[in-house]
PDB file of N, CA and C in Angstrom:
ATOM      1  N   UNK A   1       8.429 -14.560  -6.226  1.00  0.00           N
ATOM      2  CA  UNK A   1       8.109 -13.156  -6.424  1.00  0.00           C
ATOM      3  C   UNK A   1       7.917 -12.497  -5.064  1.00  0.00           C
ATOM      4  N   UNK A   2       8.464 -11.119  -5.139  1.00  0.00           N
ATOM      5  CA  UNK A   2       7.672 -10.501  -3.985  1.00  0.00           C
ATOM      6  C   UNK A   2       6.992  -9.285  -3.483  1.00  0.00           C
ATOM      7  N   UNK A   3       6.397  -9.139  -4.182  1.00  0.00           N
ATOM      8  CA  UNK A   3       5.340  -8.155  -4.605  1.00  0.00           C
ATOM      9  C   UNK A   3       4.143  -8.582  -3.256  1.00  0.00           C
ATOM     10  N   UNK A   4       3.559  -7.397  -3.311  1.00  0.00           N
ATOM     11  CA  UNK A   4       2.790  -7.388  -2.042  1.00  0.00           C
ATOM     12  C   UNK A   4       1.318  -6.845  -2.841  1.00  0.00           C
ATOM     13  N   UNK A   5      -0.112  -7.065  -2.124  1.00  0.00           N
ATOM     14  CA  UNK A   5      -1.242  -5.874  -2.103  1.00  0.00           C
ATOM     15  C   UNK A   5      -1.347  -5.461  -1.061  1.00  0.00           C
ATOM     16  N   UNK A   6      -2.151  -3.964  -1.818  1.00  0.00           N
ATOM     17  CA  UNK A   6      -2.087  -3.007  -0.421  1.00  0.00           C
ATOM     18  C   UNK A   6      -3.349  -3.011  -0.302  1.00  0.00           C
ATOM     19  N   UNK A   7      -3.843  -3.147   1.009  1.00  0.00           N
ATOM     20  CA  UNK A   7      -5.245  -2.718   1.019  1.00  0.00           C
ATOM     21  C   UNK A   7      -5.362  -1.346   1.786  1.00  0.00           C
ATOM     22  N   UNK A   8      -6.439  -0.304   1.707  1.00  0.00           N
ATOM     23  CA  UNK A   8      -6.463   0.872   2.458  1.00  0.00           C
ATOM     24  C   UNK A   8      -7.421   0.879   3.915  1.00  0.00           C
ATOM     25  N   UNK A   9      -7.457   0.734   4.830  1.00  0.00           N
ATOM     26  CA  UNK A   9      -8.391   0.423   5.984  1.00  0.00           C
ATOM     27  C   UNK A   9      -9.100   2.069   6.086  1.00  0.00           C
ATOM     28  N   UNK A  10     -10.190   1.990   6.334  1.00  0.00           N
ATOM     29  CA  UNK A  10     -11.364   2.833   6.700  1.00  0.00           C
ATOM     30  C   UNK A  10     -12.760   2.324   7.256  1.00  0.00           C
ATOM     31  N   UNK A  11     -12.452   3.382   8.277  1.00  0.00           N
ATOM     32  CA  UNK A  11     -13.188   2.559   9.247  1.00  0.00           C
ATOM     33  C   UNK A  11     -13.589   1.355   9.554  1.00  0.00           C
ATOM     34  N   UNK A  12     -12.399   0.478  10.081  1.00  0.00           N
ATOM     35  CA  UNK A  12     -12.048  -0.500   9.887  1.00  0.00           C
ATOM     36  C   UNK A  12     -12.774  -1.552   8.781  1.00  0.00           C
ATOM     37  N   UNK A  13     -12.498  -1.163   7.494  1.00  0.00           N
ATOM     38  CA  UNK A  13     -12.904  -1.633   6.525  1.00  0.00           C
ATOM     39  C   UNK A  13     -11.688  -2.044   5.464  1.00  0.00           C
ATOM     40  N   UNK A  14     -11.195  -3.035   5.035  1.00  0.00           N
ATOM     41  CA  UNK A  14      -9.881  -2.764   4.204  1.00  0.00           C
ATOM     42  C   UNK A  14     -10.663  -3.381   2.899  1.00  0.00           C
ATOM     43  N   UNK A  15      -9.958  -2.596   2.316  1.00  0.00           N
ATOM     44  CA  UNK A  15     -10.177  -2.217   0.347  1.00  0.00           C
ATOM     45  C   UNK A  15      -9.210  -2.792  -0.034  1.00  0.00           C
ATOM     46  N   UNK A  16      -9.283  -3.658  -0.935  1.00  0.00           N
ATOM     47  CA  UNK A  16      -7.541  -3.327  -1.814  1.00  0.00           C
ATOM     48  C   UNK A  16      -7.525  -2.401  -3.163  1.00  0.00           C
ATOM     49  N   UNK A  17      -6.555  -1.684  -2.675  1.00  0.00           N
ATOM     50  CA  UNK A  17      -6.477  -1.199  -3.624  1.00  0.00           C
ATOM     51  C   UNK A  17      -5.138  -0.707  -5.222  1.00  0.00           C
ATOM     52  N   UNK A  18      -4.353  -2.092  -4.740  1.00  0.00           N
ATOM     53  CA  UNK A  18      -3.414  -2.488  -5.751  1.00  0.00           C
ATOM     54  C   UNK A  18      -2.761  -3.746  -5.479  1.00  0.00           C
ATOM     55  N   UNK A  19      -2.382  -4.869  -6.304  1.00  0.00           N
ATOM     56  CA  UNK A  19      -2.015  -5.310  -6.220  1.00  0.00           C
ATOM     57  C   UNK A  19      -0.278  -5.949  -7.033  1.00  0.00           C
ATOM     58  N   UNK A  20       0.273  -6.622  -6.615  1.00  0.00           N
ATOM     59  CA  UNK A  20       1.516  -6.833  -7.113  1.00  0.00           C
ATOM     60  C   UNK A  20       2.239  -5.271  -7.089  1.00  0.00           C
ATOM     61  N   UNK A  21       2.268  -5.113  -5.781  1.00  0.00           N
ATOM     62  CA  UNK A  21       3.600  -3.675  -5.486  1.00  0.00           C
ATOM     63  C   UNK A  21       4.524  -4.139  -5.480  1.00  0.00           C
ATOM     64  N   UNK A  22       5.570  -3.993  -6.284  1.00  0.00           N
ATOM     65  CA  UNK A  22       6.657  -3.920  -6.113  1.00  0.00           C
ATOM     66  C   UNK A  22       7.910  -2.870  -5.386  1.00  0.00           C
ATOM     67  N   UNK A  23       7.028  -1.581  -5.078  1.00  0.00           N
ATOM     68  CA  UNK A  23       7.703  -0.822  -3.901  1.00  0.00           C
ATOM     69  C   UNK A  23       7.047   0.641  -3.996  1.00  0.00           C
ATOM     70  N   UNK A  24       7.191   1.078  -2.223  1.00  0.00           N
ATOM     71  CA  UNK A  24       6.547   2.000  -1.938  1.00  0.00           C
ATOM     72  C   UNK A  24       7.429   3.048  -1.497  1.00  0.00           C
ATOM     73  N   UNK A  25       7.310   4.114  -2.167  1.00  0.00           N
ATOM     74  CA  UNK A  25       8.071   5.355  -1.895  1.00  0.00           C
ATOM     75  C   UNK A  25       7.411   6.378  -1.161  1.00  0.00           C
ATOM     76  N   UNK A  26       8.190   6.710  -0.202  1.00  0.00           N
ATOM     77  CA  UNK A  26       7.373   7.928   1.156  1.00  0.00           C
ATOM     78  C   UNK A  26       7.388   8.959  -0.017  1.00  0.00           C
ATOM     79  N   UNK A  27       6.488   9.882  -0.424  1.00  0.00           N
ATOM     80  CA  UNK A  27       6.266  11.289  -1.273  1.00  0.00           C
ATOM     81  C   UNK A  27       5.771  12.731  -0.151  1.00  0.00           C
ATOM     82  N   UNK A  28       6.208  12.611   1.168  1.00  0.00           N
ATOM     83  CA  UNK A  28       5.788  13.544   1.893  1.00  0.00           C
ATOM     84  C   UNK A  28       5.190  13.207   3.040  1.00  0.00           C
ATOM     85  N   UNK A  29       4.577  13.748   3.825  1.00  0.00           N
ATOM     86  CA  UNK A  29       4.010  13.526   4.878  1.00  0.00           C
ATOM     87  C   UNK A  29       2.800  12.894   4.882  1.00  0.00           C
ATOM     88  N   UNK A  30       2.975  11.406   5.070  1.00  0.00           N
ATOM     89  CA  UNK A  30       1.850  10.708   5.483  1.00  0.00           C
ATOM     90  C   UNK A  30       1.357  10.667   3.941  1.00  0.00           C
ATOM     91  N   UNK A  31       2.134  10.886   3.115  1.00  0.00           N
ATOM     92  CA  UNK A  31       1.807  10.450   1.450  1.00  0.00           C
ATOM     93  C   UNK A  31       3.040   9.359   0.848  1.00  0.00           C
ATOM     94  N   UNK A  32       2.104   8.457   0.152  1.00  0.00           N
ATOM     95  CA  UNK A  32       3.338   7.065  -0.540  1.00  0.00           C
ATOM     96  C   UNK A  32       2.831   7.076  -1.892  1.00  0.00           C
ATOM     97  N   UNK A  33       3.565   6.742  -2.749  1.00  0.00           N
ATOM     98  CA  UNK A  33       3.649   6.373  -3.918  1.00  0.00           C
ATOM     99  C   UNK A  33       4.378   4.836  -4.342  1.00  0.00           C
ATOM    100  N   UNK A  34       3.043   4.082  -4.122  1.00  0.00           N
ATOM    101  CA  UNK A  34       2.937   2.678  -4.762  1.00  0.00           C
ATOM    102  C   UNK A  34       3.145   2.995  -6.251  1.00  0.00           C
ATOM    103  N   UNK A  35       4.363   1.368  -6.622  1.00  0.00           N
ATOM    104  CA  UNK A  35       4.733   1.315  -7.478  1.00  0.00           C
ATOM    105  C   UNK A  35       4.443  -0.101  -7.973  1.00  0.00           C
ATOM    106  N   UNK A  36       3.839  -0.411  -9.131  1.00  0.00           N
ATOM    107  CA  UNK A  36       3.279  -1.535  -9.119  1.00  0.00           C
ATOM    108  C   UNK A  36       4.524  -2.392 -10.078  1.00  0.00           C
ATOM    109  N   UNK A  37       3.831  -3.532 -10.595  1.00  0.00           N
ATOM    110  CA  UNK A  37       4.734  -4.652 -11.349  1.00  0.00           C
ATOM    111  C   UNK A  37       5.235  -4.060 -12.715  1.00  0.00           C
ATOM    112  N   UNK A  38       4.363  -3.797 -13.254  1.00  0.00           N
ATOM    113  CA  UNK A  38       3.855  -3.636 -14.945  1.00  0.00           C
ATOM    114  C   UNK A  38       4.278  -2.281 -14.990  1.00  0.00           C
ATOM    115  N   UNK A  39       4.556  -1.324 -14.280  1.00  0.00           N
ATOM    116  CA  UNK A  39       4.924   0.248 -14.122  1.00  0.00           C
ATOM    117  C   UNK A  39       3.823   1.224 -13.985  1.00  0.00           C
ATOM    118  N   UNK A  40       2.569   0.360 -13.593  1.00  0.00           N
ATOM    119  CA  UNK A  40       1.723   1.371 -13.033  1.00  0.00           C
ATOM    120  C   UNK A  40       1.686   2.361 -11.717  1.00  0.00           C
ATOM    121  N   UNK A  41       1.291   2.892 -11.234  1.00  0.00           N
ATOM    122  CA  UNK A  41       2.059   3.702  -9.776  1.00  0.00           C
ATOM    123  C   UNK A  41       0.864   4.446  -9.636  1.00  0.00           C
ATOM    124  N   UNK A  42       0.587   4.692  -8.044  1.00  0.00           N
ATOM    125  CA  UNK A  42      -0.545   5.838  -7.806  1.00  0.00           C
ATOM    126  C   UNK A  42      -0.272   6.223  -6.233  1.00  0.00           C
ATOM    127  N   UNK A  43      -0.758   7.623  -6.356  1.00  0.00           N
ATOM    128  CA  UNK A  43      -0.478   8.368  -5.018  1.00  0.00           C
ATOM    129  C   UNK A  43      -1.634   7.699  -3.719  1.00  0.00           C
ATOM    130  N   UNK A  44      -0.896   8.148  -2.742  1.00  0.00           N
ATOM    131  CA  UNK A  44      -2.302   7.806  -1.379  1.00  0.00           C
ATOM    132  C   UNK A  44      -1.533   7.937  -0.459  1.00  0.00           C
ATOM    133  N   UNK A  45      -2.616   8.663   0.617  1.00  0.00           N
ATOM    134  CA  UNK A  45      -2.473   9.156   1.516  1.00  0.00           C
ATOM    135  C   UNK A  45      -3.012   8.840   2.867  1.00  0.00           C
ATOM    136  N   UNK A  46      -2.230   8.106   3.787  1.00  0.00           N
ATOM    137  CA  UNK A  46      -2.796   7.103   5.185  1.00  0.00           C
ATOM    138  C   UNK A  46      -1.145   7.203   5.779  1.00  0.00           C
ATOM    139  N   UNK A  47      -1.494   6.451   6.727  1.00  0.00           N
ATOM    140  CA  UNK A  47      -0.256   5.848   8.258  1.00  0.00           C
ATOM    141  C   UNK A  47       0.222   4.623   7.267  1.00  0.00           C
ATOM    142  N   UNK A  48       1.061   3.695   7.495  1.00  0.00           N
ATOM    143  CA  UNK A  48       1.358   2.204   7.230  1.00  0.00           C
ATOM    144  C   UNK A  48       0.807   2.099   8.955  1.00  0.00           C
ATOM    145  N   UNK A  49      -0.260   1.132   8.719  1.00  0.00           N
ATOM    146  CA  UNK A  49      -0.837  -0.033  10.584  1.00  0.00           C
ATOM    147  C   UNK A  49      -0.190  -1.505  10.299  1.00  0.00           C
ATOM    148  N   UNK A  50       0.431  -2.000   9.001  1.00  0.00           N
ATOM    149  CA  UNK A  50       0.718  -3.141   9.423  1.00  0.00           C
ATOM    150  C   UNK A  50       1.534  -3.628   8.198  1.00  0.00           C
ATOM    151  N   UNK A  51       2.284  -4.526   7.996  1.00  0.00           N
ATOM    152  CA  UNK A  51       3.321  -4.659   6.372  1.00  0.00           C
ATOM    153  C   UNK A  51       3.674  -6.360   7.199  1.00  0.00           C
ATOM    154  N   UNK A  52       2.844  -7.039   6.265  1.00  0.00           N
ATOM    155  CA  UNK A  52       3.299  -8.565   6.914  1.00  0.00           C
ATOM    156  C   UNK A  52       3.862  -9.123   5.384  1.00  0.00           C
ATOM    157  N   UNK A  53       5.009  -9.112   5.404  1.00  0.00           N
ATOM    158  CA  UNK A  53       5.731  -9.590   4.108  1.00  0.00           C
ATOM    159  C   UNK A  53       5.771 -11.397   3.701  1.00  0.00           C
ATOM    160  N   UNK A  54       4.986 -11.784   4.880  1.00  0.00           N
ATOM    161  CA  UNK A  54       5.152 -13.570   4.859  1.00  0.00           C
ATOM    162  C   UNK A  54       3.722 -13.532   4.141  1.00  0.00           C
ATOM    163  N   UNK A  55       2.545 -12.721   3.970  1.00  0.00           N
ATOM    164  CA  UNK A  55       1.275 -12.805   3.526  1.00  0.00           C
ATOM    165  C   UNK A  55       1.125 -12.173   2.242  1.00  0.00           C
ATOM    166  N   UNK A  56       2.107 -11.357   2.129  1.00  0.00           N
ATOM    167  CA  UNK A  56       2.591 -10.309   0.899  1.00  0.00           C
ATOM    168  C   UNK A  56       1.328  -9.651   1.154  1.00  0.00           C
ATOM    169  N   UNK A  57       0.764  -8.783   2.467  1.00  0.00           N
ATOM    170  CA  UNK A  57      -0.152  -8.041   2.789  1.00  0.00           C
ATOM    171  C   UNK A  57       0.342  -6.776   2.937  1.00  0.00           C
ATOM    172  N   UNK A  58       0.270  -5.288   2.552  1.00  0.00           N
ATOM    173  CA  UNK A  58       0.693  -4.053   3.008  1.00  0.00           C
ATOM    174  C   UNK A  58      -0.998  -3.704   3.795  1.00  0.00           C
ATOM    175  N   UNK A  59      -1.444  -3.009   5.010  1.00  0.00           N
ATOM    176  CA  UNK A  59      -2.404  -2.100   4.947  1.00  0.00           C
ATOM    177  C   UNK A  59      -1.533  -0.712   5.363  1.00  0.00           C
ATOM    178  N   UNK A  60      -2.397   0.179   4.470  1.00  0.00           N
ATOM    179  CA  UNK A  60      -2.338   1.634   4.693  1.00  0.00           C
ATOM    180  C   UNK A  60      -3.898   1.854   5.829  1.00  0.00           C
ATOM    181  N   UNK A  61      -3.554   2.762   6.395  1.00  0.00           N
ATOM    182  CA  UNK A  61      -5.091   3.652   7.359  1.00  0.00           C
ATOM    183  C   UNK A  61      -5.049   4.716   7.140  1.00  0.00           C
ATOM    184  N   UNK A  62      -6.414   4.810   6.649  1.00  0.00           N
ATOM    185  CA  UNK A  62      -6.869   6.800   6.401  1.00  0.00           C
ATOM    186  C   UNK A  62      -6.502   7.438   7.726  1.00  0.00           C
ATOM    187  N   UNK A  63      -5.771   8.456   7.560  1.00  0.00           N
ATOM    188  CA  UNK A  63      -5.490   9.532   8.654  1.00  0.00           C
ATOM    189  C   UNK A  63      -7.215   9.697   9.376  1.00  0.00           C
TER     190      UNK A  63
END
């Protein structure tokens, strides 16, 4: 499988806050729309700081 979680970093704090993405769509500036396994999906708004696909880790960072 290769589905990833995303966690969101704030102040250097990381959350997760989805897991098993199956893909992330840019929706605008500095906005993505995670798309999960099962067809769940939710908006958020950060930078990508790091996407290590060997850990199936995404972090997003709050602007």
């Amino acid at each position: 499988m290769c589905e990833s979680n995303v966690y969101f970093k704030e102040n250097d704090v990381e959350k997760l806050i989805m897991e098993n993405v199956a893909a992330i769509t840019p929706a605008g500036k500095n906005t993505f729309i995670l798309k999960g396994l099962l067809g769940e999906s939710m908006e958020i708004t950060g930078i990508i700081e790091d996407i290590n696909l060997m850990a199936h880790k995404i972090i997003l960072k709050a602007l």
